[in-house]
N, C-alpha and C. Protein backbone atom coordinates (compact mmCIF):
# COMPACT_ATOMS: atom_id res chain seq x y z
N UNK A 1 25.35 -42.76 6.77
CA UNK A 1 26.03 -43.92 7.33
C UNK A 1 27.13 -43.45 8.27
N UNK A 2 27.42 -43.83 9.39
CA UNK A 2 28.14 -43.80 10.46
C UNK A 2 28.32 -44.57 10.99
N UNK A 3 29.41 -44.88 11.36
CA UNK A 3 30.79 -46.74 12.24
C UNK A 3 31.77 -45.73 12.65
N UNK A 4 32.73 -46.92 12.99
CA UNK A 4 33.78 -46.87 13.37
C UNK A 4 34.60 -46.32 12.19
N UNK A 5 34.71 -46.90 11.30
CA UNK A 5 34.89 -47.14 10.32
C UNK A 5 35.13 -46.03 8.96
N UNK A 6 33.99 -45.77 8.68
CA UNK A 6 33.11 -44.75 7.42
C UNK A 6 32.01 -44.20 8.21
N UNK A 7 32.52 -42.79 7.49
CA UNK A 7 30.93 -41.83 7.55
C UNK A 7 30.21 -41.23 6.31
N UNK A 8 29.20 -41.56 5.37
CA UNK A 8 29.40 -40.67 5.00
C UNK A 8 28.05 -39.30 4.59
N UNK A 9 27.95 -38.64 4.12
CA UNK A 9 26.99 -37.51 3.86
C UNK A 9 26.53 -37.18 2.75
N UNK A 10 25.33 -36.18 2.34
CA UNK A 10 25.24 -35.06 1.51
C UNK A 10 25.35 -34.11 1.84
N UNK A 11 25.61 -32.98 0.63
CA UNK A 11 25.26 -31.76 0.92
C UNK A 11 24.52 -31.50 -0.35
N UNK A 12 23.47 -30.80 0.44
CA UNK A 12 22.17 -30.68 -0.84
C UNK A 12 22.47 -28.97 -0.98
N UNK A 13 23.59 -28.22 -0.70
CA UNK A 13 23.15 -26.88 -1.52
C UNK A 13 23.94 -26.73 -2.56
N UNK A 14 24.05 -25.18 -2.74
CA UNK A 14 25.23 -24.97 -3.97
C UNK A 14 26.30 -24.71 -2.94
N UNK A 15 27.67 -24.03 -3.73
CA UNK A 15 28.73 -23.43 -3.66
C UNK A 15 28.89 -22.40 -2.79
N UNK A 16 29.48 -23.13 -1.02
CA UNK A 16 29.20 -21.86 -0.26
C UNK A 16 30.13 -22.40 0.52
N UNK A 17 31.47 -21.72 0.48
CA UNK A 17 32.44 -21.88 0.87
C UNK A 17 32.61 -22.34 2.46
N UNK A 18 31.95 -21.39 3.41
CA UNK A 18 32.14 -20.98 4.76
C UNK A 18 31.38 -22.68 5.29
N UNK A 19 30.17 -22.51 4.16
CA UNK A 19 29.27 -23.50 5.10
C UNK A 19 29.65 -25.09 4.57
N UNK A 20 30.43 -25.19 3.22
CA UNK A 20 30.75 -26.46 2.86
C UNK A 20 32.26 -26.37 4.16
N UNK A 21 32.88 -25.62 4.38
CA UNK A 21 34.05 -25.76 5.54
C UNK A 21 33.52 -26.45 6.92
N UNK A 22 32.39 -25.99 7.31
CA UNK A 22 31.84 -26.05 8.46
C UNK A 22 31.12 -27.57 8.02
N UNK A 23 30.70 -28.05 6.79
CA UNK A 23 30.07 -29.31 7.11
C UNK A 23 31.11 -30.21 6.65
N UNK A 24 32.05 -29.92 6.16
CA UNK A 24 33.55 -31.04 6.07
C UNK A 24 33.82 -31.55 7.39
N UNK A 25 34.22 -30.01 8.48
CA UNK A 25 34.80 -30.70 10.02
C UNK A 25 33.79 -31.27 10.49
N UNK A 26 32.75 -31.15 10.08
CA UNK A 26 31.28 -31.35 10.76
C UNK A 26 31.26 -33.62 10.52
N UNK A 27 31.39 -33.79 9.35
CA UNK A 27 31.94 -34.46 8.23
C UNK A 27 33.36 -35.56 9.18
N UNK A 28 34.35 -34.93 9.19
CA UNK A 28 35.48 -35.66 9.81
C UNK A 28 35.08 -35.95 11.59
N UNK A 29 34.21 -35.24 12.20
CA UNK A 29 34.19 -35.50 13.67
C UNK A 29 32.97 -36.73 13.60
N UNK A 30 32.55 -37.17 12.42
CA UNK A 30 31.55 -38.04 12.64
C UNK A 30 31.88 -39.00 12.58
N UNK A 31 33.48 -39.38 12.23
CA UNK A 31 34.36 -40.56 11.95
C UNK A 31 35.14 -40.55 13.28
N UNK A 32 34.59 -41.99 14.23
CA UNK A 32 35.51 -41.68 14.82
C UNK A 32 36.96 -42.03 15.31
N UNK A 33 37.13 -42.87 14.00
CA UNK A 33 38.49 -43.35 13.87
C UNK A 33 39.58 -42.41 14.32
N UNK A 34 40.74 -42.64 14.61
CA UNK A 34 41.94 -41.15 14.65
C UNK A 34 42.58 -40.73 13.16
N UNK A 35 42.42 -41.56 12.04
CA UNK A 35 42.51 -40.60 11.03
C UNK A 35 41.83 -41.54 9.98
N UNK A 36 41.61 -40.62 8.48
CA UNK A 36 41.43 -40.62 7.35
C UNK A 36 42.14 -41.37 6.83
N UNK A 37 42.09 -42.86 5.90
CA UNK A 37 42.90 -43.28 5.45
C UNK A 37 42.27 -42.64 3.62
N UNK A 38 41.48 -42.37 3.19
CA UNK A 38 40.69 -42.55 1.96
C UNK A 38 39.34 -41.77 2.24
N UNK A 39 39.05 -40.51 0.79
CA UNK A 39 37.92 -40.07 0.89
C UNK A 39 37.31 -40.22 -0.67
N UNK A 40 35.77 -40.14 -0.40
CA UNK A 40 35.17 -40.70 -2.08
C UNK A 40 34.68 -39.12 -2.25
N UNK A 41 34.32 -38.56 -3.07
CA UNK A 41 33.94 -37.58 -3.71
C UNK A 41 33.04 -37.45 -4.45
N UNK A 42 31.87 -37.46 -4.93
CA UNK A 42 30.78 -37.35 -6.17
C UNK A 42 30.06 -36.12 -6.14
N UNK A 43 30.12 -35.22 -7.14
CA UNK A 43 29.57 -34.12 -7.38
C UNK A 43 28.89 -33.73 -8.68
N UNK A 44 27.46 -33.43 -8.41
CA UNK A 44 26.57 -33.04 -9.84
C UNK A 44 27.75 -32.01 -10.69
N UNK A 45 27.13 -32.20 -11.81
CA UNK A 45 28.02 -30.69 -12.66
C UNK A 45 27.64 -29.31 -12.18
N UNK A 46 26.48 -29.13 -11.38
CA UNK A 46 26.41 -27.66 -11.35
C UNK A 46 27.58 -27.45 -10.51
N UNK A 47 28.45 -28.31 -10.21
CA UNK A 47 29.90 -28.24 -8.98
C UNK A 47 30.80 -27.84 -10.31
N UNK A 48 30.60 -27.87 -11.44
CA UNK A 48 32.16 -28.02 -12.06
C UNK A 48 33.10 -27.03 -11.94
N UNK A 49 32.41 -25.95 -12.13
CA UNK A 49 33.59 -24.48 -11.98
C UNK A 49 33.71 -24.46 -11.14
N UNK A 50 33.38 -24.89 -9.86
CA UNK A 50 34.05 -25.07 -8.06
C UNK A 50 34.36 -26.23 -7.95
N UNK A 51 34.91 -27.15 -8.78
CA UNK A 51 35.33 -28.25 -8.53
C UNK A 51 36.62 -28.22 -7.40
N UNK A 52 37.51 -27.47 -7.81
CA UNK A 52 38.96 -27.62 -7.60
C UNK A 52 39.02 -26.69 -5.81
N UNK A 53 38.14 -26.05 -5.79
CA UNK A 53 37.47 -25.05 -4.45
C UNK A 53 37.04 -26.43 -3.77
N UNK A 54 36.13 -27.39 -4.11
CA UNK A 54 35.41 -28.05 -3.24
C UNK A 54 36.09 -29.33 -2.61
N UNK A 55 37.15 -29.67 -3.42
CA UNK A 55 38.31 -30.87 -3.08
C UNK A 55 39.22 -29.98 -2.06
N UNK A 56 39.91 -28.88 -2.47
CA UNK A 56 40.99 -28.46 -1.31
C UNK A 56 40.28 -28.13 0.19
N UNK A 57 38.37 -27.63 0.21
CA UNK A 57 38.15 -27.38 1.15
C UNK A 57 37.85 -28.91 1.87
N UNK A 58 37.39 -29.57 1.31
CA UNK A 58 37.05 -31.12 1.56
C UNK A 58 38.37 -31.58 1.74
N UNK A 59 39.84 -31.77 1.21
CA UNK A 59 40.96 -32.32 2.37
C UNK A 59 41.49 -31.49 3.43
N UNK A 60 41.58 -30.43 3.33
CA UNK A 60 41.89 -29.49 4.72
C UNK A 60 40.74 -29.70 5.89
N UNK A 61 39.29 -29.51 5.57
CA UNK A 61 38.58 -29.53 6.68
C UNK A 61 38.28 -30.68 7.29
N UNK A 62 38.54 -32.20 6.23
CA UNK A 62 37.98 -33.14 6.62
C UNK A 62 39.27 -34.17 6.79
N UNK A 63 40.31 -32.96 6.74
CA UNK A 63 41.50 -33.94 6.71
C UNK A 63 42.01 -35.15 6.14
N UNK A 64 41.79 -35.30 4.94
CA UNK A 64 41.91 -36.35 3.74
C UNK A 64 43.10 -35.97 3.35
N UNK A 65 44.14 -37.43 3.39
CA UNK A 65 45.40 -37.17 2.77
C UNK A 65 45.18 -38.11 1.46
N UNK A 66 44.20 -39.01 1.03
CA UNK A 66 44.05 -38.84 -0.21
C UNK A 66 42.12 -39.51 -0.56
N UNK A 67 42.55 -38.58 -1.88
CA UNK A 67 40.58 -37.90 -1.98
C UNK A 67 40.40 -38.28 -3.99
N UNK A 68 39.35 -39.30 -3.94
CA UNK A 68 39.09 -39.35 -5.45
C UNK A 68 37.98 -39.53 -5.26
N UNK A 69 37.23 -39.53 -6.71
CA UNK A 69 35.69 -39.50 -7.36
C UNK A 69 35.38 -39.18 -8.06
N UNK A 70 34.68 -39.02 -9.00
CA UNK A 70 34.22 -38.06 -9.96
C UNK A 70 33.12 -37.44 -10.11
N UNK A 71 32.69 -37.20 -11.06
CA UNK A 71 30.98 -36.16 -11.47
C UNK A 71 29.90 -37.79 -11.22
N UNK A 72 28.96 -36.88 -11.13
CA UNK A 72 27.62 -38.09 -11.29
C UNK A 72 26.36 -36.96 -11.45
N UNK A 73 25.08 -37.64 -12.23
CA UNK A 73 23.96 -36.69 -12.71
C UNK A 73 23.42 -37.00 -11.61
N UNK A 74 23.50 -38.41 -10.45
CA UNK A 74 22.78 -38.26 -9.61
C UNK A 74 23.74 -39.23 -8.60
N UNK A 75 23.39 -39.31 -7.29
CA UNK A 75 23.97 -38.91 -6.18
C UNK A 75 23.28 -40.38 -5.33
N UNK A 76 24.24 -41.26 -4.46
CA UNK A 76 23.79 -42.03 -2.98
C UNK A 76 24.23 -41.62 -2.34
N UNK A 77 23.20 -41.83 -1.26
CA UNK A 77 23.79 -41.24 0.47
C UNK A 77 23.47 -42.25 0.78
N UNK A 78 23.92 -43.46 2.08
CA UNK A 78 23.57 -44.56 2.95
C UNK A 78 22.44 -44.97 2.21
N UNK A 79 20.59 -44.82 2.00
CA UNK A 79 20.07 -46.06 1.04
C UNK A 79 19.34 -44.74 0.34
N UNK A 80 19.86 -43.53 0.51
CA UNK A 80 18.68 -42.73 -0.65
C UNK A 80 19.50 -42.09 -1.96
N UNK A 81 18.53 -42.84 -3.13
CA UNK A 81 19.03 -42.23 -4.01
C UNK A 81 18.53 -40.67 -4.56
N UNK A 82 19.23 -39.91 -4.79
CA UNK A 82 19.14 -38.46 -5.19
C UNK A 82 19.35 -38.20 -6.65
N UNK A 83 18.10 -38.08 -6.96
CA UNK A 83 18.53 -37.79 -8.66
C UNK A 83 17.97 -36.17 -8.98
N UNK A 84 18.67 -35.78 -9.91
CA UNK A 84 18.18 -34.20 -10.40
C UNK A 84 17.88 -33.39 -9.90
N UNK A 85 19.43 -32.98 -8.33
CA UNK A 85 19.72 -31.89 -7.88
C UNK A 85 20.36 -31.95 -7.61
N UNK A 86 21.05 -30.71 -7.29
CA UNK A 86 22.70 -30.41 -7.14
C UNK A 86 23.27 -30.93 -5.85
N UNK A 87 24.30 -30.79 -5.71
CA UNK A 87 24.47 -31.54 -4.19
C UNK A 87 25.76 -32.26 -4.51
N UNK A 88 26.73 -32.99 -3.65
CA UNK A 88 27.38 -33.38 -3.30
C UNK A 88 27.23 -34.43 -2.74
N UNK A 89 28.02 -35.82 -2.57
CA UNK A 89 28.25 -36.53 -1.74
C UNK A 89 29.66 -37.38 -1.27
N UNK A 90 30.17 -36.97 0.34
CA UNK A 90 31.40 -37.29 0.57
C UNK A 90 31.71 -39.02 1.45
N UNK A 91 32.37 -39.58 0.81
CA UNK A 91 32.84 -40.97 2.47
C UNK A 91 34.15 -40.87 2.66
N UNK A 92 34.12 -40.84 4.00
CA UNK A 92 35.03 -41.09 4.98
C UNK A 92 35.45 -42.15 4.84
N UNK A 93 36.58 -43.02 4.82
CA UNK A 93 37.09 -44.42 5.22
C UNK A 93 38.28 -44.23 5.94
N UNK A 94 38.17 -45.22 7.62
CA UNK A 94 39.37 -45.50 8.25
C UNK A 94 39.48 -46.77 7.77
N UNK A 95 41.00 -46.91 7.54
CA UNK A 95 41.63 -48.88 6.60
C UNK A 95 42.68 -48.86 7.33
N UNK A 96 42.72 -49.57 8.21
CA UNK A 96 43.70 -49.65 9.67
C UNK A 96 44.34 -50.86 8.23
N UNK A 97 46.00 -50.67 7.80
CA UNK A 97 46.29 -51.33 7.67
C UNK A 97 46.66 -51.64 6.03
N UNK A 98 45.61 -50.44 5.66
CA UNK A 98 45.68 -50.36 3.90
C UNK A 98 47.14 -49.79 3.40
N UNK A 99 47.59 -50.16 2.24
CA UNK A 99 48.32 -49.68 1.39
C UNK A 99 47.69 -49.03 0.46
N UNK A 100 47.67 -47.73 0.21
CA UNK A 100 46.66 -47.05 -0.95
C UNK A 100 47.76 -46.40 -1.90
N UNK A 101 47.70 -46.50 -2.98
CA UNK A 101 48.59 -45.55 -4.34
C UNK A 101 47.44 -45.13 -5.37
N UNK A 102 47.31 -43.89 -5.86
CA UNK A 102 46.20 -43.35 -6.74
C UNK A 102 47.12 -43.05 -8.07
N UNK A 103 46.55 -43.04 -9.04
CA UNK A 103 47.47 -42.14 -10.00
C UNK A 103 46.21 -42.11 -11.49
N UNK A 104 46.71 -40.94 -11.89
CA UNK A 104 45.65 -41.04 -13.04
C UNK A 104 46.36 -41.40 -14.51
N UNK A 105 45.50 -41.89 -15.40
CA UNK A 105 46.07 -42.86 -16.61
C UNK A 105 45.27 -41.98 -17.69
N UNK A 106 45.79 -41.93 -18.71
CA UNK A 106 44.97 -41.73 -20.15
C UNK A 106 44.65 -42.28 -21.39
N UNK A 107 44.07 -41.21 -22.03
CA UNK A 107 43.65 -42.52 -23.65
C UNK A 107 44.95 -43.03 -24.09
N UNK A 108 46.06 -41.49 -23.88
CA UNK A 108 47.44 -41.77 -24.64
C UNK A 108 48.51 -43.09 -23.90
N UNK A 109 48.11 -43.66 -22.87
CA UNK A 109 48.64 -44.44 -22.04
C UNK A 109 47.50 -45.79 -22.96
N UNK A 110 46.67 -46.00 -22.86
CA UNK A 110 45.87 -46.48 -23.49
C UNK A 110 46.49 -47.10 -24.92
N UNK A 111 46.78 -46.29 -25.56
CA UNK A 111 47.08 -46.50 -26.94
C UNK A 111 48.57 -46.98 -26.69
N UNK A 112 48.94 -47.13 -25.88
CA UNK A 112 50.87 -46.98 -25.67
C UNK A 112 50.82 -48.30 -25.11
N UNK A 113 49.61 -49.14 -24.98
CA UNK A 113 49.83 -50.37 -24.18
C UNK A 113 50.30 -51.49 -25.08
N UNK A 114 51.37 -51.90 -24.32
CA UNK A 114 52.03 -53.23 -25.26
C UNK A 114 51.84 -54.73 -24.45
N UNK A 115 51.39 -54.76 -23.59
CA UNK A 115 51.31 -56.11 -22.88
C UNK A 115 51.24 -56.03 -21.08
N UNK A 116 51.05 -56.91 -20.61
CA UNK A 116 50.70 -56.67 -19.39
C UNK A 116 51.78 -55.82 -18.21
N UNK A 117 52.75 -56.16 -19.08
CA UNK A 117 53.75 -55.24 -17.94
C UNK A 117 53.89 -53.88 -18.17
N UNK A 118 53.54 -53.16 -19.36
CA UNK A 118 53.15 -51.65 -19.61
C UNK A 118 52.83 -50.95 -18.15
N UNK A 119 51.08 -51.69 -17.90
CA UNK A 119 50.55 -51.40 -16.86
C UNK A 119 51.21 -51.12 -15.60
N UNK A 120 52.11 -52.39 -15.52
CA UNK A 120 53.13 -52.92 -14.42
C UNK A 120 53.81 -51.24 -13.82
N UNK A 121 54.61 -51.04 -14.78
CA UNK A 121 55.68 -50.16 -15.08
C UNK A 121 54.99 -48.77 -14.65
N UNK A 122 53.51 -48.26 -15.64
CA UNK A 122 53.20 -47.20 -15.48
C UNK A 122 52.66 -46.92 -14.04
N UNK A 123 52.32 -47.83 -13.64
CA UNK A 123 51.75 -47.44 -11.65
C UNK A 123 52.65 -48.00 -10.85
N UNK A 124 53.63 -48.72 -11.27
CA UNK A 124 54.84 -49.19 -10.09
C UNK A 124 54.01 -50.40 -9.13
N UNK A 125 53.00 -50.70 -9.73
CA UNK A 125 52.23 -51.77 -8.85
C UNK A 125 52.33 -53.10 -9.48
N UNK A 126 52.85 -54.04 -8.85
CA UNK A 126 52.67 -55.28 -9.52
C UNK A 126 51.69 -55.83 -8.73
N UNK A 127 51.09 -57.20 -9.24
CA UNK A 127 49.43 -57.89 -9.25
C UNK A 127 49.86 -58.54 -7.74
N UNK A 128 51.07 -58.40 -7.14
CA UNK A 128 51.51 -58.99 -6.08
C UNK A 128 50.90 -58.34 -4.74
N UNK A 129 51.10 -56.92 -4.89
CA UNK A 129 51.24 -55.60 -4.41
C UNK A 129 50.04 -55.03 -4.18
N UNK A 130 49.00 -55.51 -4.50
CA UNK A 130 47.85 -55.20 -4.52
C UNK A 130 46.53 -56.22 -4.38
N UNK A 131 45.19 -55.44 -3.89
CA UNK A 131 44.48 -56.26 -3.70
C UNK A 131 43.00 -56.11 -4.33
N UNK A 132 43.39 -55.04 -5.28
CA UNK A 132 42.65 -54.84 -6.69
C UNK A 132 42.32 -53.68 -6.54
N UNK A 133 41.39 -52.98 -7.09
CA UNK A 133 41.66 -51.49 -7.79
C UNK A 133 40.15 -50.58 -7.77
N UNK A 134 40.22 -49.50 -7.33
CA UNK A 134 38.84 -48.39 -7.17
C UNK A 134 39.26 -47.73 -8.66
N UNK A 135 38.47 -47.83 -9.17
CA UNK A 135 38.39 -47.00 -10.70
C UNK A 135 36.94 -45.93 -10.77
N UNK A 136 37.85 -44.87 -11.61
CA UNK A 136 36.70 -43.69 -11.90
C UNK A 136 36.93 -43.36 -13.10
N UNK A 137 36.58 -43.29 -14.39
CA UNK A 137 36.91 -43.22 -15.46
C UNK A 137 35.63 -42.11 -16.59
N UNK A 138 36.74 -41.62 -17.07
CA UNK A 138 35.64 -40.35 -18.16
C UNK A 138 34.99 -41.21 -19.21
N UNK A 139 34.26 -41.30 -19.44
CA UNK A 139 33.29 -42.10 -20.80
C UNK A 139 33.61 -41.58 -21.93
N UNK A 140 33.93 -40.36 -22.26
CA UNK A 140 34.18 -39.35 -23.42
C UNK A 140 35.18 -39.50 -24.59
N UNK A 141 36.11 -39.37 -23.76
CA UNK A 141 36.93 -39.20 -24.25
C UNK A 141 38.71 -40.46 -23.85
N UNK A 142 38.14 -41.62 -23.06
CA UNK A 142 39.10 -42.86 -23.17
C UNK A 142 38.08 -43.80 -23.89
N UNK A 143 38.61 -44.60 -24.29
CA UNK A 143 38.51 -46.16 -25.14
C UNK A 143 38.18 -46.81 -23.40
N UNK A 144 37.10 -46.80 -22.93
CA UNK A 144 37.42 -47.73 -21.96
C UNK A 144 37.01 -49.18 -22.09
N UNK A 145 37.14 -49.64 -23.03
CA UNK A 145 36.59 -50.98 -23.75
C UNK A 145 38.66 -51.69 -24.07
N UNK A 146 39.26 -50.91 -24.26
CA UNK A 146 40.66 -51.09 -24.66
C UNK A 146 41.05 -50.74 -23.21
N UNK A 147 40.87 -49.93 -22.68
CA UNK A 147 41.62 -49.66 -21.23
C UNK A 147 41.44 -51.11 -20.62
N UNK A 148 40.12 -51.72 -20.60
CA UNK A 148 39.84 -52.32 -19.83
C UNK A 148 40.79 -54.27 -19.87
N UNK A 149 40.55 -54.02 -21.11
CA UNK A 149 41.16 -55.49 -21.82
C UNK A 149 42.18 -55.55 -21.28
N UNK A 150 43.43 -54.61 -21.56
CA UNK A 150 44.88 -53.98 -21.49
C UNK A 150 44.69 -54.08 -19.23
N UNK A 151 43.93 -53.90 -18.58
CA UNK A 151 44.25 -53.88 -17.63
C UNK A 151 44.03 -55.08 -16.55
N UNK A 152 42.73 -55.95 -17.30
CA UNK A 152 43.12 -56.97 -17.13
C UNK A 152 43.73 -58.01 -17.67
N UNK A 153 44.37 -57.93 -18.58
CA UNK A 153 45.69 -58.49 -18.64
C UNK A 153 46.85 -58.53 -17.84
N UNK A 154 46.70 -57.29 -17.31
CA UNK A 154 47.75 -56.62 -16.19
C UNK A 154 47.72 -57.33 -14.32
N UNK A 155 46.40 -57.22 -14.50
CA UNK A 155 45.87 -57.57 -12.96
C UNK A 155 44.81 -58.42 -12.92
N UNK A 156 44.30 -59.42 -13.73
CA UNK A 156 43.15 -59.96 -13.57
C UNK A 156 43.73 -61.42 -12.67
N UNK A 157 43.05 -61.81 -11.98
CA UNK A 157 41.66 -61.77 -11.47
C UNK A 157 41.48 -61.09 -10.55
N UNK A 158 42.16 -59.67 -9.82
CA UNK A 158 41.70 -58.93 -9.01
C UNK A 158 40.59 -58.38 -9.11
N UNK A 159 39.95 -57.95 -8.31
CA UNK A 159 38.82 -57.00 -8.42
C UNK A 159 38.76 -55.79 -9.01
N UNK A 160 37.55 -55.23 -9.84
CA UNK A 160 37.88 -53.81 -9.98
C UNK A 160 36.63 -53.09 -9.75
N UNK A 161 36.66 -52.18 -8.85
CA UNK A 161 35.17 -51.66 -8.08
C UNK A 161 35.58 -50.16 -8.78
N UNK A 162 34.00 -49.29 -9.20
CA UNK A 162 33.89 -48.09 -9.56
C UNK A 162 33.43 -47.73 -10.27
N UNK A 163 33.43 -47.12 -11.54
CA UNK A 163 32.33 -47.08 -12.78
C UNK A 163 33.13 -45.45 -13.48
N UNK A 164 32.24 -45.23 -14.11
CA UNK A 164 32.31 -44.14 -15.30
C UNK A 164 31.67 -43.16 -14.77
N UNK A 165 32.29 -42.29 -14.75
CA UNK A 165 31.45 -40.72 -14.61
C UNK A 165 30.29 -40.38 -15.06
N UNK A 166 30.03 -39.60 -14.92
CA UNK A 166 28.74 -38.90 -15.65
C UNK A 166 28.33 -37.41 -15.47
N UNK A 167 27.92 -36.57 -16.12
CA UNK A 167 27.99 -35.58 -15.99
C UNK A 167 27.07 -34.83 -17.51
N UNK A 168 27.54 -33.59 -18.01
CA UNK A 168 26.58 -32.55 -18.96
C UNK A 168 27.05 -33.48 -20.58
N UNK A 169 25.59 -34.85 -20.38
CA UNK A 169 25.50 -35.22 -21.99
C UNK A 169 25.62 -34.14 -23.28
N UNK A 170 25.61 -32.96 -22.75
CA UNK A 170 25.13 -32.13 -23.91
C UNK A 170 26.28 -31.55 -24.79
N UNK A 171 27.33 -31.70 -23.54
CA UNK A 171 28.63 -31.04 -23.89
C UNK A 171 29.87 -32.15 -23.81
N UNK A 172 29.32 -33.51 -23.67
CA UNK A 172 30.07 -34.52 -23.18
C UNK A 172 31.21 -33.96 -22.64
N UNK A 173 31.00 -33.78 -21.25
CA UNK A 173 32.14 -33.04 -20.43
C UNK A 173 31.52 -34.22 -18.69
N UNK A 174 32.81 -34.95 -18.65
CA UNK A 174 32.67 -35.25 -16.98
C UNK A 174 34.14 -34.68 -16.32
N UNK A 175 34.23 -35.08 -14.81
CA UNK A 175 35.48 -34.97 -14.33
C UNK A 175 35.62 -35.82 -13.61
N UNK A 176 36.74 -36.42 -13.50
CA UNK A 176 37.49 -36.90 -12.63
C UNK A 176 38.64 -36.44 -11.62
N UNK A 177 38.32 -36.99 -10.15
CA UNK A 177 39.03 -36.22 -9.34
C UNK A 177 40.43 -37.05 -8.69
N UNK A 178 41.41 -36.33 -8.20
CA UNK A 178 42.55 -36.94 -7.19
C UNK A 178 43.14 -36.30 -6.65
N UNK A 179 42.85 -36.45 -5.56
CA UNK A 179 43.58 -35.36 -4.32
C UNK A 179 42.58 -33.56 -4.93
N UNK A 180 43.87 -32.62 -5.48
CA UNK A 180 43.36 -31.28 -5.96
C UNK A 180 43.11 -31.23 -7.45
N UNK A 181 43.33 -32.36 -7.77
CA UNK A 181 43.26 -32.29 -9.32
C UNK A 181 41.74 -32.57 -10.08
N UNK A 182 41.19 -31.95 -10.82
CA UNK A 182 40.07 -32.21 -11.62
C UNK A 182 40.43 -32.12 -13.11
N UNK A 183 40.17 -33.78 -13.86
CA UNK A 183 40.80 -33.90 -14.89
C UNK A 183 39.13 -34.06 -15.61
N UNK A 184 39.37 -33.82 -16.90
CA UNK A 184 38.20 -34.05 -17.79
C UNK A 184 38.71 -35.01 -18.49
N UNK A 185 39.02 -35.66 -18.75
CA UNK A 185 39.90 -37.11 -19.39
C UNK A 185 40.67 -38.21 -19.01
N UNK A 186 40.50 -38.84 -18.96
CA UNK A 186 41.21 -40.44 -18.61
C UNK A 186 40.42 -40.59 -17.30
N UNK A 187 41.29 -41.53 -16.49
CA UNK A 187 40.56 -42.07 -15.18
C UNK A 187 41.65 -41.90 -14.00
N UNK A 188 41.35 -42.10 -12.51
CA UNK A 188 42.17 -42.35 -11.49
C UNK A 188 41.97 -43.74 -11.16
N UNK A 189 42.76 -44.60 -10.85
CA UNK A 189 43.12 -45.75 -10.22
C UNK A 189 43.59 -45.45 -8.59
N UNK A 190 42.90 -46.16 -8.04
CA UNK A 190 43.76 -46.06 -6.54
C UNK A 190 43.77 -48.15 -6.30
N UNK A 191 45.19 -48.24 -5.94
CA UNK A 191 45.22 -49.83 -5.41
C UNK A 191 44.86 -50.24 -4.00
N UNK A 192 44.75 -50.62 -3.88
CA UNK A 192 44.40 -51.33 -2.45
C UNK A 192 44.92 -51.96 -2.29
N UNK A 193 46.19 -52.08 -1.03
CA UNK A 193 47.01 -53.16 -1.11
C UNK A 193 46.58 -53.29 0.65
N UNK A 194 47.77 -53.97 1.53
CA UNK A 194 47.81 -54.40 2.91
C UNK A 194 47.02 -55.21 3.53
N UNK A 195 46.34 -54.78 4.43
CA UNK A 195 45.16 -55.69 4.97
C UNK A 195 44.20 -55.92 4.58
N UNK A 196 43.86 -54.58 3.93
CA UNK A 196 42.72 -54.61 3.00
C UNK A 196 41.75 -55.21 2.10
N UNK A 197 40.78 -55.99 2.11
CA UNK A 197 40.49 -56.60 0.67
C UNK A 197 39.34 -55.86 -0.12
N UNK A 198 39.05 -56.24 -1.34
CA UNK A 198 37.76 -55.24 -2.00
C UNK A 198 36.70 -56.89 -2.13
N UNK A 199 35.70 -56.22 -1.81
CA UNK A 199 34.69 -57.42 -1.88
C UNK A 199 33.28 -56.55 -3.14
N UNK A 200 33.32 -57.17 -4.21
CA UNK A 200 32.25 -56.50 -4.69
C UNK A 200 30.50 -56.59 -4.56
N UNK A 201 29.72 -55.63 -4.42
CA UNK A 201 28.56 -55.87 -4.71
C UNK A 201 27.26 -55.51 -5.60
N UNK A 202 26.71 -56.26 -6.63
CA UNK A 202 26.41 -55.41 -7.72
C UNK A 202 25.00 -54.76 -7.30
N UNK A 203 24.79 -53.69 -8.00
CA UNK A 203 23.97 -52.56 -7.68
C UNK A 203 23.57 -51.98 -8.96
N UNK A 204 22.33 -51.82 -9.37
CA UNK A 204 21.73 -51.16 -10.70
C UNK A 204 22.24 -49.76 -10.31
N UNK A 205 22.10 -49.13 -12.01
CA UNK A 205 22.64 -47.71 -11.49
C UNK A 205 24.22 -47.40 -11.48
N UNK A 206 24.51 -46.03 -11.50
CA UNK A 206 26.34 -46.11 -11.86
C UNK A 206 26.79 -45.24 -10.76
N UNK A 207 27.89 -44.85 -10.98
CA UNK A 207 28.67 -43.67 -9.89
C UNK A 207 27.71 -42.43 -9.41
């Protein structure tokens, strides 16, 4: 997919520094907005031990000042789905106009929730301030059945676009990403505030 707008790609190999550099700028010149407001991230597990390699080369080359996503067993590019191989997939978004704040939350935030202004407090976002919420969340190891209650209480009836990770059933291990960080627990939130709106559309199938 390529606009004005969003671009975005695969990369169908493994872990190769020089040439994931070269298809990041490759990646940012296909956008031809003048900058990056927001980049998405999804990477099979055979990425995990280069996780934290594949985000810093992906905001330096592709110039992302802020970058989330998490693991997935399988992978969209524009209308093809990719299941059961390794690979990557990155989007570009220019949001002439967005307010974006990311921050990541946990089970222990989770359990600490006392009512809707908890939420309030812990992201500095009130339901005013925003125009609802990109979520990426570990399956494993949060309550996201309690996260979820607890957050719309906080912000409902905003929107909330994103899903649950996925990654090695065997070892129940996913990750979640933000900016350089790769967390194996809890989730990232990014808000969407300004001009921006989130419009949802449902789609079989997860992250």
């Amino acid at each position: 997919m390529h606009n004005e707008f969003a671009v975005t790609a695969h990369w169908k190999r493994g872990f190769e520094e020089a040439g994931l550099q070269s298809w990041a700028e490759q990646l940012r010149d296909g956008l031809r907005a003048p900058r990056v407001s927001l980049g998405l991230v999804f990477m099979t597990p055979a990425f995990f031990s280069q996780a934290s390699q594949v985000l810093e080369i992906l905001r330096v080359h592709s110039q992302i000042p802020l970058l989330v996503g998490c693991s997935s067993a399988g992978l969209i590019a524009g209308g093809q789905e990719i299941e059961d191989r390794a690979g990557l997939v990155v989007g570009l978004f220019a949001l002439p106009g967005a307010e974006l704040k990311a921050f990541h939350f946990t089970q222990a935030q989770v359990e600490e929730f006392n009512g809707p202004g908890y939420w309030h407090l812990e992201t500095g976002i009130s339901p005013e301030q925003t125009n609802g919420w990109l979520i990426f969340a570990d399956p494993f190891h949060l309550d996201a059945e309690s996260w979820l209650r607890g957050w719309n209480e906080a912000y409902a009836p905003l929107p909330m676009l994103g899903g649950l990770a996925s990654g090695d059933y065997s070892e129940q291990i996913t990750q979640v990403y933000l900016n350089g960080d790769v967390f194996e627990a809890g989730g990232v939130a990014v808000s969407v505030g300004g001009d921006i709106k989130l419009v949802s559309v449902i789609s079989q199938g997860c992250t």
